[in-house]
PDB file of N, CA and C in Angstrom:
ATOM      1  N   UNK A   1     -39.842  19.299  14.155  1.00  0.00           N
ATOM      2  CA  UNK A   1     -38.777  19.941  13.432  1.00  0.00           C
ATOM      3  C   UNK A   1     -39.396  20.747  12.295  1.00  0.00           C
ATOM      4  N   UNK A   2     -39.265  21.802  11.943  1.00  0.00           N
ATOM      5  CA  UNK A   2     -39.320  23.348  11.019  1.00  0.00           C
ATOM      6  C   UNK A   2     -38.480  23.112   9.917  1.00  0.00           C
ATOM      7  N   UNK A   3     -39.508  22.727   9.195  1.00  0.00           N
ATOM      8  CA  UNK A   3     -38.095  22.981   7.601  1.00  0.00           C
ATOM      9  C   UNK A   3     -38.530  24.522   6.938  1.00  0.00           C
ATOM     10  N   UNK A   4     -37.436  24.471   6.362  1.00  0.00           N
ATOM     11  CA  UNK A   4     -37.782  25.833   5.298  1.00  0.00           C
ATOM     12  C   UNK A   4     -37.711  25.017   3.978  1.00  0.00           C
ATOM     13  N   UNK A   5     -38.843  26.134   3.408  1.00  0.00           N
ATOM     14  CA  UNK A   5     -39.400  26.083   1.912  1.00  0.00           C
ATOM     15  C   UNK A   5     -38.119  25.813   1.171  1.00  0.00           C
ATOM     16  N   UNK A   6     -38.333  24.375   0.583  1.00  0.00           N
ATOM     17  CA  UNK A   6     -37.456  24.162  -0.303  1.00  0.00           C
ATOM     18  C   UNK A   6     -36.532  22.792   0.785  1.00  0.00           C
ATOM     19  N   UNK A   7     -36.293  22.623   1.267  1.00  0.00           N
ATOM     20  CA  UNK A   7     -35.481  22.069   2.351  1.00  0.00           C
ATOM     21  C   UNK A   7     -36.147  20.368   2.608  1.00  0.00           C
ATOM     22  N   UNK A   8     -35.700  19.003   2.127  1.00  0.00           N
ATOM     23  CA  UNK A   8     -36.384  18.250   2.523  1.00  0.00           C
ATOM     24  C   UNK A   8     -35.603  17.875   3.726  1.00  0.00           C
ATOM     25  N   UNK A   9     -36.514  16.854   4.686  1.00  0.00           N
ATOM     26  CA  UNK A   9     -36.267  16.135   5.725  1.00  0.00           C
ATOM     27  C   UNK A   9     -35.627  14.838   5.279  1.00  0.00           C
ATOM     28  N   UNK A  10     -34.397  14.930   6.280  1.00  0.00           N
ATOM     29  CA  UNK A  10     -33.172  13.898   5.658  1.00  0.00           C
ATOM     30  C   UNK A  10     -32.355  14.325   5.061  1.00  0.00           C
ATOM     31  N   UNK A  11     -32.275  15.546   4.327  1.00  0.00           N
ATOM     32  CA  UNK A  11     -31.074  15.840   3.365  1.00  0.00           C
ATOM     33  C   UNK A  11     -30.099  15.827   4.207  1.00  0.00           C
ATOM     34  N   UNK A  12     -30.104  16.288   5.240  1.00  0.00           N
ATOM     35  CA  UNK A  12     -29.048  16.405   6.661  1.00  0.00           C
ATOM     36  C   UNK A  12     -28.473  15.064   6.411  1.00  0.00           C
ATOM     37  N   UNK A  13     -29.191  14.211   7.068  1.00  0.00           N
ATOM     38  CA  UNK A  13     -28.586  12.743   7.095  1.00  0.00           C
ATOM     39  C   UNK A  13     -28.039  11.977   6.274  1.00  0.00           C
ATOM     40  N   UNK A  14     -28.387  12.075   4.968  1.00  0.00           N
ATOM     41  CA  UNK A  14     -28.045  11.900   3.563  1.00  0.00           C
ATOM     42  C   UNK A  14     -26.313  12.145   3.326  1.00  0.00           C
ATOM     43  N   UNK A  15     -26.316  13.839   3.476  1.00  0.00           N
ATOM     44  CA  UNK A  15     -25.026  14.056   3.303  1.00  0.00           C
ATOM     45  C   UNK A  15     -24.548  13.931   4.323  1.00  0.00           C
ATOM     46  N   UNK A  16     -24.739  13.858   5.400  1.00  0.00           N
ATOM     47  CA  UNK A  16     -23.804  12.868   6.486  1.00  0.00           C
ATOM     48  C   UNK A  16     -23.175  11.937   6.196  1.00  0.00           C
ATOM     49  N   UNK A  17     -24.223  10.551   5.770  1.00  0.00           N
ATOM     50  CA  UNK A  17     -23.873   8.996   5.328  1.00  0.00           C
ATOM     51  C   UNK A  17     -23.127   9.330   4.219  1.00  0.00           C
ATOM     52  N   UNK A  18     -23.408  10.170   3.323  1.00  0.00           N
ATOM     53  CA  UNK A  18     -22.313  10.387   2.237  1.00  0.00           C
ATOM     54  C   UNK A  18     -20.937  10.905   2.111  1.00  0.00           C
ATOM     55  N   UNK A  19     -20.701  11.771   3.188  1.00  0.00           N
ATOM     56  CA  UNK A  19     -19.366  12.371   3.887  1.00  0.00           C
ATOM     57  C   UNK A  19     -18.855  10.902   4.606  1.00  0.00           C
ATOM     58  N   UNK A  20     -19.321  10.297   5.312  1.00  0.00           N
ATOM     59  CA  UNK A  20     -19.536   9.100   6.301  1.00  0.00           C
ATOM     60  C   UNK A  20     -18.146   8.407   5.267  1.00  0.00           C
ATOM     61  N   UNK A  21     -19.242   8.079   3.863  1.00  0.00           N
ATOM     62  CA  UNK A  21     -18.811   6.672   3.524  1.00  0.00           C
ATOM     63  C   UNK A  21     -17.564   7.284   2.413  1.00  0.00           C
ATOM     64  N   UNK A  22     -17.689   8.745   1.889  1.00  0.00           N
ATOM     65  CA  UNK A  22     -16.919   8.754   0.841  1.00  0.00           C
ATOM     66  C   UNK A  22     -15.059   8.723   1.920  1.00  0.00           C
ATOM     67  N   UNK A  23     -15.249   9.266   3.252  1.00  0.00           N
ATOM     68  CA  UNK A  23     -13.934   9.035   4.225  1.00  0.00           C
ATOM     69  C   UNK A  23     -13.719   7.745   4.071  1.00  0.00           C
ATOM     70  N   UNK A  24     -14.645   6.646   4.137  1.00  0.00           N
ATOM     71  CA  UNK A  24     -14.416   5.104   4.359  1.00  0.00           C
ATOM     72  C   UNK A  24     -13.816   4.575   2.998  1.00  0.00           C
ATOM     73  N   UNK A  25     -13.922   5.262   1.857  1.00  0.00           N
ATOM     74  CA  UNK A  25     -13.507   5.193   0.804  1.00  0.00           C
ATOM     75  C   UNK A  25     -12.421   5.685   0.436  1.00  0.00           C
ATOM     76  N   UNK A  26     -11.660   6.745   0.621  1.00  0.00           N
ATOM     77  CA  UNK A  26     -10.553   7.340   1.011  1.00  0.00           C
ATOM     78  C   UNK A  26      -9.763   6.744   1.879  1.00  0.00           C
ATOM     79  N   UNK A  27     -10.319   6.474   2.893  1.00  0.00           N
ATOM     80  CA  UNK A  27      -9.017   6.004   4.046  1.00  0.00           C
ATOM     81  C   UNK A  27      -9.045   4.633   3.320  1.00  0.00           C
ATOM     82  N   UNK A  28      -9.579   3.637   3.245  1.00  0.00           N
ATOM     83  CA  UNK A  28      -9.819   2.632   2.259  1.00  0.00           C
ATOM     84  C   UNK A  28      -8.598   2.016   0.988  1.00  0.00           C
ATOM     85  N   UNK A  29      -8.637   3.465   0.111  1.00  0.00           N
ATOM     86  CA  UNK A  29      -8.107   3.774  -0.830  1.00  0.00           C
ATOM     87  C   UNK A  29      -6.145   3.833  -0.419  1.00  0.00           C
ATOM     88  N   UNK A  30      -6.350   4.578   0.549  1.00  0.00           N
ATOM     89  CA  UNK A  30      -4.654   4.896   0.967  1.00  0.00           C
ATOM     90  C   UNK A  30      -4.637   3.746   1.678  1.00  0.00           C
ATOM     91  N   UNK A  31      -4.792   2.747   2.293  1.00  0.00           N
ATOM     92  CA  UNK A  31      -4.490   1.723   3.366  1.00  0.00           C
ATOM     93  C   UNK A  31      -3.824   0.911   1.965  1.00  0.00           C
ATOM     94  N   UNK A  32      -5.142   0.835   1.043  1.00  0.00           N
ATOM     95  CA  UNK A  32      -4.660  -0.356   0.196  1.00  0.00           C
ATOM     96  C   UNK A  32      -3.130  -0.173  -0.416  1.00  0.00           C
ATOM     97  N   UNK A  33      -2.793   1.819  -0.860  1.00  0.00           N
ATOM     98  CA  UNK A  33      -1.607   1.781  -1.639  1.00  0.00           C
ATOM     99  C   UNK A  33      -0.599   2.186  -0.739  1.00  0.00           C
ATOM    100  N   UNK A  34      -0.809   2.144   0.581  1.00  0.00           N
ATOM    101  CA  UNK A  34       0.432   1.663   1.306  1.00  0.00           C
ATOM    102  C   UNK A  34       0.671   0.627   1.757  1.00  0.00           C
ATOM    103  N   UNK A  35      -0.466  -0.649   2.168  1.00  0.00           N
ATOM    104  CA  UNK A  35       0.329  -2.056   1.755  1.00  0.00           C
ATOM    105  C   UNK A  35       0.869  -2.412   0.050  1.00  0.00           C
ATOM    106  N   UNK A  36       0.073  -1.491  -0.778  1.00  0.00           N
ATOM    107  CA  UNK A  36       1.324  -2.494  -2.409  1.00  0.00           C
ATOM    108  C   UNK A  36       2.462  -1.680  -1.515  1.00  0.00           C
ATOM    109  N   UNK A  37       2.730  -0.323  -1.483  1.00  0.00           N
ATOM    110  CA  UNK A  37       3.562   0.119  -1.234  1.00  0.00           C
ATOM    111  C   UNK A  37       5.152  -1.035  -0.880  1.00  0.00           C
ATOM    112  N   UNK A  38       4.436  -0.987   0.498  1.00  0.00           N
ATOM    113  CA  UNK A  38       5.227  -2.162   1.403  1.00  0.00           C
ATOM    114  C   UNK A  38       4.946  -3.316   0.777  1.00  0.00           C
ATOM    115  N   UNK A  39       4.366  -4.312   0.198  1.00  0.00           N
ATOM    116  CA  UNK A  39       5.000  -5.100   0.042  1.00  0.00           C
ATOM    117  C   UNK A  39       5.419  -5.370  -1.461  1.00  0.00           C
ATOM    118  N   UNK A  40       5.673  -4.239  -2.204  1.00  0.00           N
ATOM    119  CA  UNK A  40       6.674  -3.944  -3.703  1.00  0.00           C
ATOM    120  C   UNK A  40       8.182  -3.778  -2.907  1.00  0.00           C
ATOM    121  N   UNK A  41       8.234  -2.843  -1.703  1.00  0.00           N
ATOM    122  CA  UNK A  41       9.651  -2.831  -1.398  1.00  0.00           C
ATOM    123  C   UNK A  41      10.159  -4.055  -0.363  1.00  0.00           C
ATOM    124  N   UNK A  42       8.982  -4.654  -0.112  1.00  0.00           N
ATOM    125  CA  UNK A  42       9.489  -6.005   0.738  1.00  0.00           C
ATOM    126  C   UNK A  42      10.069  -6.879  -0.199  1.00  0.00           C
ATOM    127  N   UNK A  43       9.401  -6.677  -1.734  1.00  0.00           N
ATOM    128  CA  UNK A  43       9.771  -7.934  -2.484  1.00  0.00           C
ATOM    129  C   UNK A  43      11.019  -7.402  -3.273  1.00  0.00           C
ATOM    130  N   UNK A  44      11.378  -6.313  -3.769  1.00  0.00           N
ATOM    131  CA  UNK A  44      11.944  -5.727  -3.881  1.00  0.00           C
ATOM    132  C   UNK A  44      13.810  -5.801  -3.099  1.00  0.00           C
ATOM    133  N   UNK A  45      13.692  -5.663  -1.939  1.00  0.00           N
ATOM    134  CA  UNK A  45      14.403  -5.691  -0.908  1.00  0.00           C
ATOM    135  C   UNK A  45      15.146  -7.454  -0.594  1.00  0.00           C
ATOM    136  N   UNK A  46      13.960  -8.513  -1.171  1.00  0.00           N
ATOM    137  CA  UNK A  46      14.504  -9.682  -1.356  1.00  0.00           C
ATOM    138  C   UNK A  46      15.445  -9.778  -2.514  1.00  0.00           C
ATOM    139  N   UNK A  47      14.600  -9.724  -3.500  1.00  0.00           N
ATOM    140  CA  UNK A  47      15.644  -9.350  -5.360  1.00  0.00           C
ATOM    141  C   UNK A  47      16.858  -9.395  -4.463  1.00  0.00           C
ATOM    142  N   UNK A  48      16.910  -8.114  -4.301  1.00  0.00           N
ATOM    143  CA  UNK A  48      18.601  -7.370  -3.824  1.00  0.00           C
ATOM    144  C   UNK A  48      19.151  -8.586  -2.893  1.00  0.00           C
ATOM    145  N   UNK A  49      18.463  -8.877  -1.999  1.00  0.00           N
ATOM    146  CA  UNK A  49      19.500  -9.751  -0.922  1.00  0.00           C
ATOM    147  C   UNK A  49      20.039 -10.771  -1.544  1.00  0.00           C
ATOM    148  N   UNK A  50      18.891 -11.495  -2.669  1.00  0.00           N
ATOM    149  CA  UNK A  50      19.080 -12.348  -3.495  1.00  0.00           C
ATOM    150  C   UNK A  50      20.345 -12.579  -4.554  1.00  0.00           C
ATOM    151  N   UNK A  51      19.950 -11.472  -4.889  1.00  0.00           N
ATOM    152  CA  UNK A  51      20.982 -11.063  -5.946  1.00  0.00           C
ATOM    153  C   UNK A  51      22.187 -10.887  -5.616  1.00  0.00           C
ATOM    154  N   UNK A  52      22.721 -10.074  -4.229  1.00  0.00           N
ATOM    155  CA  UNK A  52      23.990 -10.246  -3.626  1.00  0.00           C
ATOM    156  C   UNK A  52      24.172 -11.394  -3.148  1.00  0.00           C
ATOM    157  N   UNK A  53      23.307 -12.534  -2.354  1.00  0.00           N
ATOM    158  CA  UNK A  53      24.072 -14.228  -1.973  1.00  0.00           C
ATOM    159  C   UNK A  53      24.377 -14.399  -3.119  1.00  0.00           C
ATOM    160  N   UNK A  54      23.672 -14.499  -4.172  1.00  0.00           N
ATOM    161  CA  UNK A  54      24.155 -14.592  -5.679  1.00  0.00           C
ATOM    162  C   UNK A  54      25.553 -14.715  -6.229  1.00  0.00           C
ATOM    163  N   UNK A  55      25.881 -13.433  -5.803  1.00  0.00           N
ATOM    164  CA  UNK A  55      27.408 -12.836  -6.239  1.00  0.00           C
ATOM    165  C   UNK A  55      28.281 -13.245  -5.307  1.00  0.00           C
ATOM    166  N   UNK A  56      28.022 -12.461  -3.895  1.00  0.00           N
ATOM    167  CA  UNK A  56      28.566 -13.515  -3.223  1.00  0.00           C
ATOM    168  C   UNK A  56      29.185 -15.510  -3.161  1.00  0.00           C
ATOM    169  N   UNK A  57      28.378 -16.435  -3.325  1.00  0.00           N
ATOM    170  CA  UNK A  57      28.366 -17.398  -3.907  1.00  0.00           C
ATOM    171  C   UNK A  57      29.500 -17.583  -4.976  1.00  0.00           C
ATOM    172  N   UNK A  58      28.778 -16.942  -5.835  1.00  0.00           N
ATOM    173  CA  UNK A  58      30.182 -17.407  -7.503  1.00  0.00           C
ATOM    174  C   UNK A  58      31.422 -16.338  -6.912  1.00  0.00           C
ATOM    175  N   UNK A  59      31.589 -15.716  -6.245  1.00  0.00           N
ATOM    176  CA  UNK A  59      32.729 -14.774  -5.657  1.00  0.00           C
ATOM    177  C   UNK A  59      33.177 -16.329  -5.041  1.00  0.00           C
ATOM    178  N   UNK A  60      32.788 -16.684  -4.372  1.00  0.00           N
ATOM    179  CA  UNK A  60      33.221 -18.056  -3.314  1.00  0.00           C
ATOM    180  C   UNK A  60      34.096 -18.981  -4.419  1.00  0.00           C
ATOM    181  N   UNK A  61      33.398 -19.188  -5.390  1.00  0.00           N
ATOM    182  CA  UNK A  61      33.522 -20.153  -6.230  1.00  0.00           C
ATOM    183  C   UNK A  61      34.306 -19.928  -6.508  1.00  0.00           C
ATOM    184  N   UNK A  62      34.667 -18.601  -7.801  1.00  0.00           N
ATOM    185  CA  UNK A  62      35.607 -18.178  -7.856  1.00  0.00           C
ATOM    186  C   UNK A  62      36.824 -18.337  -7.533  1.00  0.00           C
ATOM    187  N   UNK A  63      36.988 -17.758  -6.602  1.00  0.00           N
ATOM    188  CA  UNK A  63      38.086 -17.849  -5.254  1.00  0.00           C
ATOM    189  C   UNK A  63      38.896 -18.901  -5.522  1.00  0.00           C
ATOM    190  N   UNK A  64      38.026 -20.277  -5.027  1.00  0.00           N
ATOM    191  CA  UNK A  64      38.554 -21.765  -5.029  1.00  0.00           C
ATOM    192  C   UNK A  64      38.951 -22.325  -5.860  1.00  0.00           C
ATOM    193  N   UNK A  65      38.294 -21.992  -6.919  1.00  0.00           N
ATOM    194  CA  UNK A  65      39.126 -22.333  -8.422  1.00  0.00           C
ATOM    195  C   UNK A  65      40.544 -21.312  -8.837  1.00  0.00           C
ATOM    196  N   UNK A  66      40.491 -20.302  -8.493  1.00  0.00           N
ATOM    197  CA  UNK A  66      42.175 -19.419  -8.604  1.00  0.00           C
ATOM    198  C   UNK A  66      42.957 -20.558  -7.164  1.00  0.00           C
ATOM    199  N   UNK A  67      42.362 -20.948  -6.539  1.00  0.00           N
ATOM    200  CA  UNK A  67      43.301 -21.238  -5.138  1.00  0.00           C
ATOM    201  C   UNK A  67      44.181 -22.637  -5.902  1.00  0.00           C
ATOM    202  N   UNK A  68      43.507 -23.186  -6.304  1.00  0.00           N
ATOM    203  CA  UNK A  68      44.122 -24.207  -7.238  1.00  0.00           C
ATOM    204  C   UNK A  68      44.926 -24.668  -8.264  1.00  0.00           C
TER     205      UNK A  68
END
């Protein structure tokens, strides 16, 4: 292999592994903030269900005590 003046052997490969790993770092990066993603609105999404048996519930209660 022919290098030109100025040019070392490996720089090729170098910035390969470095393109390589900075993608593995990136894709990496987004995987992680779309699981918080999902599971902020998973937990999120409980609150709420929560919060309506909640109301629901003393709505019940409610109820039974006017029925009386």
């Amino acid at each position: 292999m022919v290098f030109a003046p100025g040019e070392k052997p490996g720089l090729e490969q170098d910035e390969v592994k470095l393109q390589i790993a900075s993608k593995q770092i990136v894709q990496t990066a987004i995987l992680r903030a779309v699981q918080q993603v999902s599971q902020e609105s998973q937990q999120k999404e409980k609150r709420t269900n929560t919060g309506t048996s909640l109301q629901l519930e003393r709505g019940k209660l409610t109820k039974k005590h006017e029925k009386k």
